[in-house]
Protein backbone atom coordinates (compact mmCIF):
# COMPACT_ATOMS: atom_id res chain seq x y z
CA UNK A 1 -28.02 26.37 -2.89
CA UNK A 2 -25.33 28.16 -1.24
CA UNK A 3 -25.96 30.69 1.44
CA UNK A 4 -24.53 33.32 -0.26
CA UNK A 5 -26.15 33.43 -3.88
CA UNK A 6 -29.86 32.66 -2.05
CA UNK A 7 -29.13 35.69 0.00
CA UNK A 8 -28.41 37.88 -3.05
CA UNK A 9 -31.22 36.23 -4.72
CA UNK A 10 -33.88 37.09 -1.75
CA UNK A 11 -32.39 40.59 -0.99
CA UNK A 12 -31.40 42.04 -4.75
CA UNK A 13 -33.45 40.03 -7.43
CA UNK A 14 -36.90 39.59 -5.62
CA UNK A 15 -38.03 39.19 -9.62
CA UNK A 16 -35.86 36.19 -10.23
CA UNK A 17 -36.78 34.79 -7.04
CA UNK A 18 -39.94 34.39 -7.61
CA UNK A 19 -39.89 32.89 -10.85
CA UNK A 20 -37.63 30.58 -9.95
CA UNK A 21 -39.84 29.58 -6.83
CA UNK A 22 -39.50 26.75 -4.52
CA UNK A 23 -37.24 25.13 -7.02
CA UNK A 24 -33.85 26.59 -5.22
CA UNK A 25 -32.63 23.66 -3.12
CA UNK A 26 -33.14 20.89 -5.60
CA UNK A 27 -30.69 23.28 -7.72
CA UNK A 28 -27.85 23.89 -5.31
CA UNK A 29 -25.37 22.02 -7.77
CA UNK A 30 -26.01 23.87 -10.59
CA UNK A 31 -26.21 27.44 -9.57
CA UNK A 32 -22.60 26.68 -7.59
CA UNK A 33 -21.41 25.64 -10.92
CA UNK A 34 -22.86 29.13 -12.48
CA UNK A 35 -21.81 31.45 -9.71
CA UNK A 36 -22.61 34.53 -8.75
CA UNK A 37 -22.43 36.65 -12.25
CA UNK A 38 -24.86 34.70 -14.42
CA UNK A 39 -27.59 34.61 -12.07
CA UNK A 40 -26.90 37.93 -10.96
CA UNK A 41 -27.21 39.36 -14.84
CA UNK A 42 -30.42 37.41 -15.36
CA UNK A 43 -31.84 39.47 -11.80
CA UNK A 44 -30.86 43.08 -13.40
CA UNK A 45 -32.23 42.13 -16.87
CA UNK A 46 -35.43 40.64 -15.22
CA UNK A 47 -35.70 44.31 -13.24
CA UNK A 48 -34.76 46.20 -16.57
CA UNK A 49 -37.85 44.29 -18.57
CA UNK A 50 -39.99 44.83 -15.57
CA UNK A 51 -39.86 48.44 -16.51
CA UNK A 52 -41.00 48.08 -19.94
CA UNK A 53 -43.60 44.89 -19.39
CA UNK A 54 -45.55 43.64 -16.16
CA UNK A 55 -44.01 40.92 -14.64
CA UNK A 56 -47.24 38.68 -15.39
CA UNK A 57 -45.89 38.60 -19.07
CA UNK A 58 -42.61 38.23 -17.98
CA UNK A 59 -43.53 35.00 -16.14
CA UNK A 60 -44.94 33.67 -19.28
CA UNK A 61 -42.42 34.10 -21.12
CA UNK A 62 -39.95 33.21 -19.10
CA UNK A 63 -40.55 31.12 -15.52
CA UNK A 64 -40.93 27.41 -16.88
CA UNK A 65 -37.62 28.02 -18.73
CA UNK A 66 -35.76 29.31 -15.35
CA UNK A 67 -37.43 26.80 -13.29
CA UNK A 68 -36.21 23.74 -15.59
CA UNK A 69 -33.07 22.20 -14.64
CA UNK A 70 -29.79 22.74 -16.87
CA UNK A 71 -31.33 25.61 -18.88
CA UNK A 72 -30.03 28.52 -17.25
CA UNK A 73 -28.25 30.08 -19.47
CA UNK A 74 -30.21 29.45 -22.09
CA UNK A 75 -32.75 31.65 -19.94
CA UNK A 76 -29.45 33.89 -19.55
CA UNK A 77 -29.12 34.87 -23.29
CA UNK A 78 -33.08 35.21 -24.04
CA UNK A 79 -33.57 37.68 -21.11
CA UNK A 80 -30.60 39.50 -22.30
CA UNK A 81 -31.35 40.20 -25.81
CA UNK A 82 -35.00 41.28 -24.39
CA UNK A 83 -33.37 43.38 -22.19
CA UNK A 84 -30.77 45.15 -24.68
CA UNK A 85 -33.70 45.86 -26.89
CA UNK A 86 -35.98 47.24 -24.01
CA UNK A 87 -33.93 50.76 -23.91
CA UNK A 88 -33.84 51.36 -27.93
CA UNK A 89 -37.68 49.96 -28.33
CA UNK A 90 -41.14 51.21 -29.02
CA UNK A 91 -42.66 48.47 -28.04
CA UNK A 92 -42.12 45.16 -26.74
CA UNK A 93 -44.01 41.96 -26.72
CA UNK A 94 -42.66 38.97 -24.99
CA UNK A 95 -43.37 35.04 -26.61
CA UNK A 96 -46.02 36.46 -29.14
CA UNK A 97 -47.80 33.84 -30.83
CA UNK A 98 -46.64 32.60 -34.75
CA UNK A 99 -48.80 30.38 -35.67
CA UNK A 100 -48.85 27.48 -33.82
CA UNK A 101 -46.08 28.06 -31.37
CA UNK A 102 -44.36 31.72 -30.91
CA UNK A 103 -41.23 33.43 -31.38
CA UNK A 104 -39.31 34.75 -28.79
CA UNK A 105 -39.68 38.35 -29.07
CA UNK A 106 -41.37 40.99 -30.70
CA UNK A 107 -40.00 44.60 -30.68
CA UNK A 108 -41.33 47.73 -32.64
CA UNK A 109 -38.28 49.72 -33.07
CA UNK A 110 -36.99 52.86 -35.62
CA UNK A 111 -40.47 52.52 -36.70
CA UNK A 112 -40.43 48.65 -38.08
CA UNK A 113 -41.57 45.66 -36.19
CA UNK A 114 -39.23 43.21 -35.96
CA UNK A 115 -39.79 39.65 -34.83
CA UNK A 116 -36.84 38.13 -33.01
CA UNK A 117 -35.26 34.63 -32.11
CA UNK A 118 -32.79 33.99 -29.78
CA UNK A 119 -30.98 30.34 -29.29
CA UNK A 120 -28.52 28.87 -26.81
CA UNK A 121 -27.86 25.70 -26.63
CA UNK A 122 -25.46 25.59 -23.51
CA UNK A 123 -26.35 23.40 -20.30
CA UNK A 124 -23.92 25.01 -18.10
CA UNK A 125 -21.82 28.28 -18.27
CA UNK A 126 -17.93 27.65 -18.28
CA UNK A 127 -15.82 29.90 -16.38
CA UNK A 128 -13.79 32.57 -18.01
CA UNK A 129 -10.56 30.78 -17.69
CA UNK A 130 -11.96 27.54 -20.30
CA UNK A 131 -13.96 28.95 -22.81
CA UNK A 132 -12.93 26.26 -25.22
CA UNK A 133 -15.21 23.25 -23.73
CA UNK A 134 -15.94 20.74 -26.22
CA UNK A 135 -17.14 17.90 -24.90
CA UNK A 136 -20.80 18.59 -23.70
CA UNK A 137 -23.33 20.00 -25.59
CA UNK A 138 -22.71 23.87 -25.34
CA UNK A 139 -23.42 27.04 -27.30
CA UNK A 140 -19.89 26.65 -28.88
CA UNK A 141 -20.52 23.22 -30.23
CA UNK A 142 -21.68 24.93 -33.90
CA UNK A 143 -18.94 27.02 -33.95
CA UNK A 144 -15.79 24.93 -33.57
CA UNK A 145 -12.82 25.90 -34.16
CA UNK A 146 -11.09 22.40 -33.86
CA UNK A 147 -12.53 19.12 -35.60
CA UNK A 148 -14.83 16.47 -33.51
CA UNK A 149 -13.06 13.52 -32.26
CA UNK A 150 -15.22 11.05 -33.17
CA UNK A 151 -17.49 10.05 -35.75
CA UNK A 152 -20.62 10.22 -33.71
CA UNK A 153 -20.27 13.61 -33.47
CA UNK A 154 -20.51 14.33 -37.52
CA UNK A 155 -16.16 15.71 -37.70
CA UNK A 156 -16.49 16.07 -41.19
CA UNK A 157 -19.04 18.83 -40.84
CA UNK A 158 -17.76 22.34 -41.07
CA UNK A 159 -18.41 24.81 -38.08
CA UNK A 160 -20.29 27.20 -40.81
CA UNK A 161 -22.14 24.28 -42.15
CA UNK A 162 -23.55 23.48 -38.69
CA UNK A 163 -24.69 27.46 -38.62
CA UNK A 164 -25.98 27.45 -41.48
CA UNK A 165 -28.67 25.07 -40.72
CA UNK A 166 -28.92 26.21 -37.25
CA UNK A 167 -29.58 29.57 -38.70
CA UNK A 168 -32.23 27.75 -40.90
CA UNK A 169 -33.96 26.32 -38.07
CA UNK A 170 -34.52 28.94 -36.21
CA UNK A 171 -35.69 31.10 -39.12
CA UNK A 172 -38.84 28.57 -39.21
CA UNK A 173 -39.89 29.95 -35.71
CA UNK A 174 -40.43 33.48 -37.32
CA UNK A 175 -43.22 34.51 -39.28
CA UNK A 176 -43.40 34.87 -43.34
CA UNK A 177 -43.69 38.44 -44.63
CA UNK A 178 -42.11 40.58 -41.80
CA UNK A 179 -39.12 41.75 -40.83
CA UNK A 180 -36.84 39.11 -38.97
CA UNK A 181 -33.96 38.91 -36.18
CA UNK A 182 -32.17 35.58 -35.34
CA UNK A 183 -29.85 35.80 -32.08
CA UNK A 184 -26.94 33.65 -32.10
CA UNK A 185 -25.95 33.11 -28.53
CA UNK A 186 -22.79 31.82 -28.56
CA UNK A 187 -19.62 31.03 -25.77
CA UNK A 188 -15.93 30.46 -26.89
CA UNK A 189 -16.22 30.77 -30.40
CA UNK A 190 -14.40 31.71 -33.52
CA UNK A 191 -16.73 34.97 -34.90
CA UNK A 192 -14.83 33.93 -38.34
CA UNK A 193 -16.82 31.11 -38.32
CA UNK A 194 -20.39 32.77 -38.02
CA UNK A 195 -19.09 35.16 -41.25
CA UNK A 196 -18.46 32.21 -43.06
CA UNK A 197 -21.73 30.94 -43.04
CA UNK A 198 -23.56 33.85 -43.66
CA UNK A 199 -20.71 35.52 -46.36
CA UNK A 200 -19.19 32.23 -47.64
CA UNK A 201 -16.53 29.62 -46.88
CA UNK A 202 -13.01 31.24 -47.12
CA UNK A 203 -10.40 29.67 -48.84
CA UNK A 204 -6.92 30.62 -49.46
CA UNK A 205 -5.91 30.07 -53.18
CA UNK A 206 -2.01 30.20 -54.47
CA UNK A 207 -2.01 33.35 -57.54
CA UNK A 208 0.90 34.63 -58.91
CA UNK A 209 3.20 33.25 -56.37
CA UNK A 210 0.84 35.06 -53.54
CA UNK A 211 -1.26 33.54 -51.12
CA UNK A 212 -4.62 35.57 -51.00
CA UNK A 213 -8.25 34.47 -49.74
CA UNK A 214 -11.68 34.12 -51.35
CA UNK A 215 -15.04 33.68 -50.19
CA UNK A 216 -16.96 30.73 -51.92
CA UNK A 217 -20.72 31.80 -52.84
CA UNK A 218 -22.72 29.26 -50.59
CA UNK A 219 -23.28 31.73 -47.17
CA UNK A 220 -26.64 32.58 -46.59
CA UNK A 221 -26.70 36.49 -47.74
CA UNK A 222 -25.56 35.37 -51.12
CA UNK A 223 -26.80 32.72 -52.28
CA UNK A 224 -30.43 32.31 -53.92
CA UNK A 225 -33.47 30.99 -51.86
CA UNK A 226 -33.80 27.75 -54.19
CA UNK A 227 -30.01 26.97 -53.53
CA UNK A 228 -30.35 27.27 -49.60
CA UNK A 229 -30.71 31.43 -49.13
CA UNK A 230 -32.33 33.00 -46.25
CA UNK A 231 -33.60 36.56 -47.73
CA UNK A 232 -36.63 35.83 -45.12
CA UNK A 233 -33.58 36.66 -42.45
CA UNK A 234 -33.21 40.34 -42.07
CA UNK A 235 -30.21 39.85 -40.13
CA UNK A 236 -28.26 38.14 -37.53
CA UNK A 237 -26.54 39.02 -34.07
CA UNK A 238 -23.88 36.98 -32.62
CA UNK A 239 -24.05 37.46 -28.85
CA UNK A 240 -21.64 36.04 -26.04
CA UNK A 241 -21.86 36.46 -22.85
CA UNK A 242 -18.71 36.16 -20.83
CA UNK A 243 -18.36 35.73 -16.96
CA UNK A 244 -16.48 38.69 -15.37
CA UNK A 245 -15.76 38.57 -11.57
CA UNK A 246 -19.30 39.19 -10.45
CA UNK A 247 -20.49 40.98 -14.00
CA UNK A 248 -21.12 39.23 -17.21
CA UNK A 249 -19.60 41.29 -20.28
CA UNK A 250 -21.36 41.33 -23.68
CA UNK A 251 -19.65 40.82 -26.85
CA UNK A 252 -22.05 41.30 -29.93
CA UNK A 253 -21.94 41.63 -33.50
CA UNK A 254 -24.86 42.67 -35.78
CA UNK A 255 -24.71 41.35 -39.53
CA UNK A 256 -27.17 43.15 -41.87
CA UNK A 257 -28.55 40.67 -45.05
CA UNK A 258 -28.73 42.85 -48.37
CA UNK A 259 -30.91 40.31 -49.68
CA UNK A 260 -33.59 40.66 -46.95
CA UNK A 261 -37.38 39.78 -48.67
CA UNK A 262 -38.16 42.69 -45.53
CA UNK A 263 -35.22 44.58 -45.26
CA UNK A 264 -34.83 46.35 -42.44
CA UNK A 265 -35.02 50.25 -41.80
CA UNK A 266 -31.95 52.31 -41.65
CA UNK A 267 -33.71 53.58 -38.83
CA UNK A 268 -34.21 50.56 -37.14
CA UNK A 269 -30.83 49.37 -38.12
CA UNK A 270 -28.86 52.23 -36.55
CA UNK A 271 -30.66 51.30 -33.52
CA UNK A 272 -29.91 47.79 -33.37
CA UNK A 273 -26.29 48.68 -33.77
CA UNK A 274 -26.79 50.83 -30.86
CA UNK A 275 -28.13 47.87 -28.88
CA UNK A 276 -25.91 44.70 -30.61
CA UNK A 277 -22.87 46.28 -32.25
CA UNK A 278 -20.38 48.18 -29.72
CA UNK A 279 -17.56 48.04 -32.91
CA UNK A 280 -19.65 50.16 -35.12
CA UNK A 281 -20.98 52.52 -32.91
CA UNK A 282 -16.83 52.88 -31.75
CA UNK A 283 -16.33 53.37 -35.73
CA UNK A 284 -18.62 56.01 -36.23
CA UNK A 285 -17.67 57.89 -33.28
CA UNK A 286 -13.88 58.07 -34.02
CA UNK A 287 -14.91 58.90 -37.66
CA UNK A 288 -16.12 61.94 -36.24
CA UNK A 289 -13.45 63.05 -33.71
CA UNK A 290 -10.95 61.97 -36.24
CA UNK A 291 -12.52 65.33 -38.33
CA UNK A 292 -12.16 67.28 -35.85
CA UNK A 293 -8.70 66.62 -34.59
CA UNK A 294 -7.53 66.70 -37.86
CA UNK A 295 -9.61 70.38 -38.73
CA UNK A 296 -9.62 71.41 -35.49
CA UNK A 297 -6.42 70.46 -33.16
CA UNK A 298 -3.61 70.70 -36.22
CA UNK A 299 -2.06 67.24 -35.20
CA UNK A 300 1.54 65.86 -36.58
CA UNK A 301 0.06 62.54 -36.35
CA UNK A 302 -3.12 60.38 -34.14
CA UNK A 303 -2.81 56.49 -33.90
CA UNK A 304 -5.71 54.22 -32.68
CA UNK A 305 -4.59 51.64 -30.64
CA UNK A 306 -6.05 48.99 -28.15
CA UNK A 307 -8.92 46.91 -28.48
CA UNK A 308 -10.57 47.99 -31.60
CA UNK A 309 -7.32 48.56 -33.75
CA UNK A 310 -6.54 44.88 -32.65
CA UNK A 311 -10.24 43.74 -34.03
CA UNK A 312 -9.73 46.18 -37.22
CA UNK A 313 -6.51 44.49 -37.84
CA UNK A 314 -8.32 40.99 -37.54
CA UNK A 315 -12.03 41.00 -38.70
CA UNK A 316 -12.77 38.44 -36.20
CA UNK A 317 -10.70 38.30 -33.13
CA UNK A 318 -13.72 39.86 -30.84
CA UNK A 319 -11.56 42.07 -29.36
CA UNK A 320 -14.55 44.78 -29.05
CA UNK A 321 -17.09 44.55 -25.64
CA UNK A 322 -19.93 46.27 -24.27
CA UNK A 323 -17.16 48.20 -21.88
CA UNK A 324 -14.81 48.68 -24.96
CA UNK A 325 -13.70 52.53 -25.53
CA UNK A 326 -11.18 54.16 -28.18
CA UNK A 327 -8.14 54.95 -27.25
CA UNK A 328 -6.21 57.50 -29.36
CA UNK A 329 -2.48 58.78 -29.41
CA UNK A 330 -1.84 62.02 -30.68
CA UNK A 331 1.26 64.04 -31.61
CA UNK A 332 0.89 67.83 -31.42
CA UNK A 333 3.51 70.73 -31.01
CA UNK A 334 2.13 72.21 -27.75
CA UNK A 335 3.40 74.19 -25.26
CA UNK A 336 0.64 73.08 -22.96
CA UNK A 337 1.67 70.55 -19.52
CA UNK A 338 0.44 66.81 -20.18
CA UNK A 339 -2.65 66.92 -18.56
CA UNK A 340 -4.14 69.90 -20.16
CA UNK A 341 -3.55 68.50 -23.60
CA UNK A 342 -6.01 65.71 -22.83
CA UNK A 343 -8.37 68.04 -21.48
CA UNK A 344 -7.98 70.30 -25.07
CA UNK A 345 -8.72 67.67 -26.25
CA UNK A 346 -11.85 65.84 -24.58
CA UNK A 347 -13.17 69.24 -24.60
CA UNK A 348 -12.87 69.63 -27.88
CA UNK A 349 -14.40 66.61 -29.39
CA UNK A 350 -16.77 65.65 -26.30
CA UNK A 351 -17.11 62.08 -27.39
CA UNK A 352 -20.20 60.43 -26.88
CA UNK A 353 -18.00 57.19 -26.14
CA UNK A 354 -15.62 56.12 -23.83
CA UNK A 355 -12.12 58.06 -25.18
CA UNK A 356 -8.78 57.56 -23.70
CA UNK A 357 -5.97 60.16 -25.00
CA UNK A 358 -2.28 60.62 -24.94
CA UNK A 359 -0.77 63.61 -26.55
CA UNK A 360 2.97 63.70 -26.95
CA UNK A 361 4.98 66.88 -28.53
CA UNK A 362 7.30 65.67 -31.74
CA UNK A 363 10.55 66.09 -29.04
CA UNK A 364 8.37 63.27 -26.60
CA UNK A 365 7.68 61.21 -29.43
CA UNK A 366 11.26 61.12 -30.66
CA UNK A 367 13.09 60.25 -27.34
CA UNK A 368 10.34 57.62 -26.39
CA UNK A 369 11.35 55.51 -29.77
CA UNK A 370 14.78 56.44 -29.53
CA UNK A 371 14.79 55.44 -25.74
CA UNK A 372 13.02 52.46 -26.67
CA UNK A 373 9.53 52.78 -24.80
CA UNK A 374 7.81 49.23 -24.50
CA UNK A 375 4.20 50.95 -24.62
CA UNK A 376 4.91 53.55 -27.46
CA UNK A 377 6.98 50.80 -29.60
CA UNK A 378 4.92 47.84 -29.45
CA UNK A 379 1.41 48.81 -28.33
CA UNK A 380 1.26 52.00 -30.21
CA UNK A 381 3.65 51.65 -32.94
CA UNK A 382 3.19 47.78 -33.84
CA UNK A 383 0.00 46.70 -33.36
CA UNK A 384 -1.93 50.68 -33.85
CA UNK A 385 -3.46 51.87 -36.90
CA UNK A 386 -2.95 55.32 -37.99
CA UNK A 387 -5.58 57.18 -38.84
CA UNK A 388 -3.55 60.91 -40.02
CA UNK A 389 -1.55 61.51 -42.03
């Protein structure tokens, strides 16, 4: 193992050292393939769950999969999803039993209990440069986005087909009669893909000389139980975990089933979108400071821009993280200097996410599109929303 990661191991992530044990120099190749940011993650999360759960439990939940070869990051995405849940929990129970085997997780949370599955199939974790890497078995492999080459590898089979049964599968590791959570872990993938196997195949259908899409009834939150239906599923997160310098960054999506046998809480829900869904928690935020503003501030006009207009403009281009914020750009008559207005304004809505503001007067507005400003035509202009008038 390379000096380097060993020593961060030993000094920062005692935890993760010790599960991993004596097994460190017979794994030398693969954790200089993974670098330093996966195993580092795994070495917070570890410390995070340590705080909720003694690290006996931990070890039996975890240490044979950390200590066996090529299953890293399969270890990676479990011990994440504990540890996202550990904050907004109750309770927590690590590998409780169901039936004859057990589930991954069990969490008491908005006053439900809630079993959990996660699943990763990935053997190694590609760098953030070549997150389209098709030909080993990795977490992407159900989700292509291009066809198989080969026969072998079933190329007629759709990518939602593939979740669909994958979702299936992993359903049968939950228990009957209570309220359920499958974790798709998931690396390079097309997020339109996971929609179409839970809300239907999409296809694009020629009407009145216009090209418009339609969802075909065969995803698993609409169809009926006897057809191929989950409503044991209470609903799904799509997870992926992507390699940042020395950090790993978290892109997640929660997708509620209305056909849940156990539906979940809106208590419960709210605070799995807390824990899984950055996007909607960014939604319901600029709802409210879009009030405001609008009642408050008197504004000519506010635009969203950045990464979540790009991701409302296109359902599923994952353009939405963990570190995501909102970014807003207001015009207001104001005699005020630049950088009070974004102080008015902070101070005025004190957003409870990350909020980036420019306010321009109707005269700054004016000469930036008559001068042709790159940022204000193209970042703001093209590819914002506006949100008033």
């Amino acid at each position: 193992m390379p000096s380097t990661l060993q020593a961060t191991l030993e000094q920062r992530f005692p935890l993760l050292h010790g599960l991993i044990g004596d097994q460190l120099g017979d794994r030398a190749r693969e954790f200089d393939w993974l670098g330093v940011a996966p195993v580092a993650q795994v070495g917070r999360d570890l410390e995070v769950l340590s705080r909720w759960t003694s690290q006996r439990e931990i070890s039996r939940a975890h240490r044979d999969l950390l200590r066996n070869p090529g299953h890293f990051v399969r270890a990676m995405y479990e011990i994440r999803v504990a540890a996202m849940l550990a904050p907004v929990a109750d309770g927590l129970e690590l590998a409780p039993p169901v039936g004859n085997g057990a589930c991954d997780l069990r969490v008491r949370i908005g006053g439900q209990e809630v079993f959990v599955e996660a699943t990763a199939r990935e053997d190694r974790f590609p760098p953030a440069y070549d997150l389209k890497v098709y030909s080993r078995e990795t977490v992407e492999e159900s989700f292509r986005a291009e066809p198989r080459q080969t026969a072998e590898q079933h190329d007629s089979i759709p990518a939602s087909v593939e979740l669909r049964q994958r979702i299936t599968t992993e359903l049968e590791q939950l228990p009957r009669g209570e309220a359920t959570l499958v974790v798709l872990g998931s690396v390079g993938v097309r997020l339109i893909d996971l929609q179409a196997a839970l809300w239907g195949d999409e296809i694009v259908r020629s009407r009145g000389g216009k090209w418009t899409g339609e969802r075909v009834a065969n995803g698993l939150f609409v169809i009926e139980d006897g057809v191929g239906g989950t409503s044991r599923l209470g609903a799904v997160v799509w997870l992926r975990l992507v390699p940042d310098f020395q950090d790993i960054r978290v892109h997640s999506r929660l997708f509620v089933n209305p056909r849940a046998a156990v539906p979940l809480l809106p208590s419960s829900v709210a605070l799995l979108q807390h824990a899984f869904d950055p996007r909607a928690t960014l939604l319901k935020e600029l709802d409210r400071i879009r009030t405001i503003l609008v009642t408050r501030y008197g504004p000519a006009r506010i635009v969203l821009f950045g990464s979540l207009a790009r991701e409302l403009d296109d359902e599923a281009s994952d353009a939405v993280h963990q570190w995501s914020d909102s970014d807003l750009f207001v015009v207001k008559r104001t005699g005020a200097r630049f950088v009070e207005r974004v102080r008015e304004v902070l101070d005025l809505v004190r957003s409870t996410v990350g909020l980036n503001v420019l306010v321009y007067t109707p005269e700054e507005f004016a000469a930036a599109e008559r001068e042709g400003n790159f940022f204000v035509r193209d970042e703001i202009l093209k590819k914002g929303r506006v949100l008033f008038p």
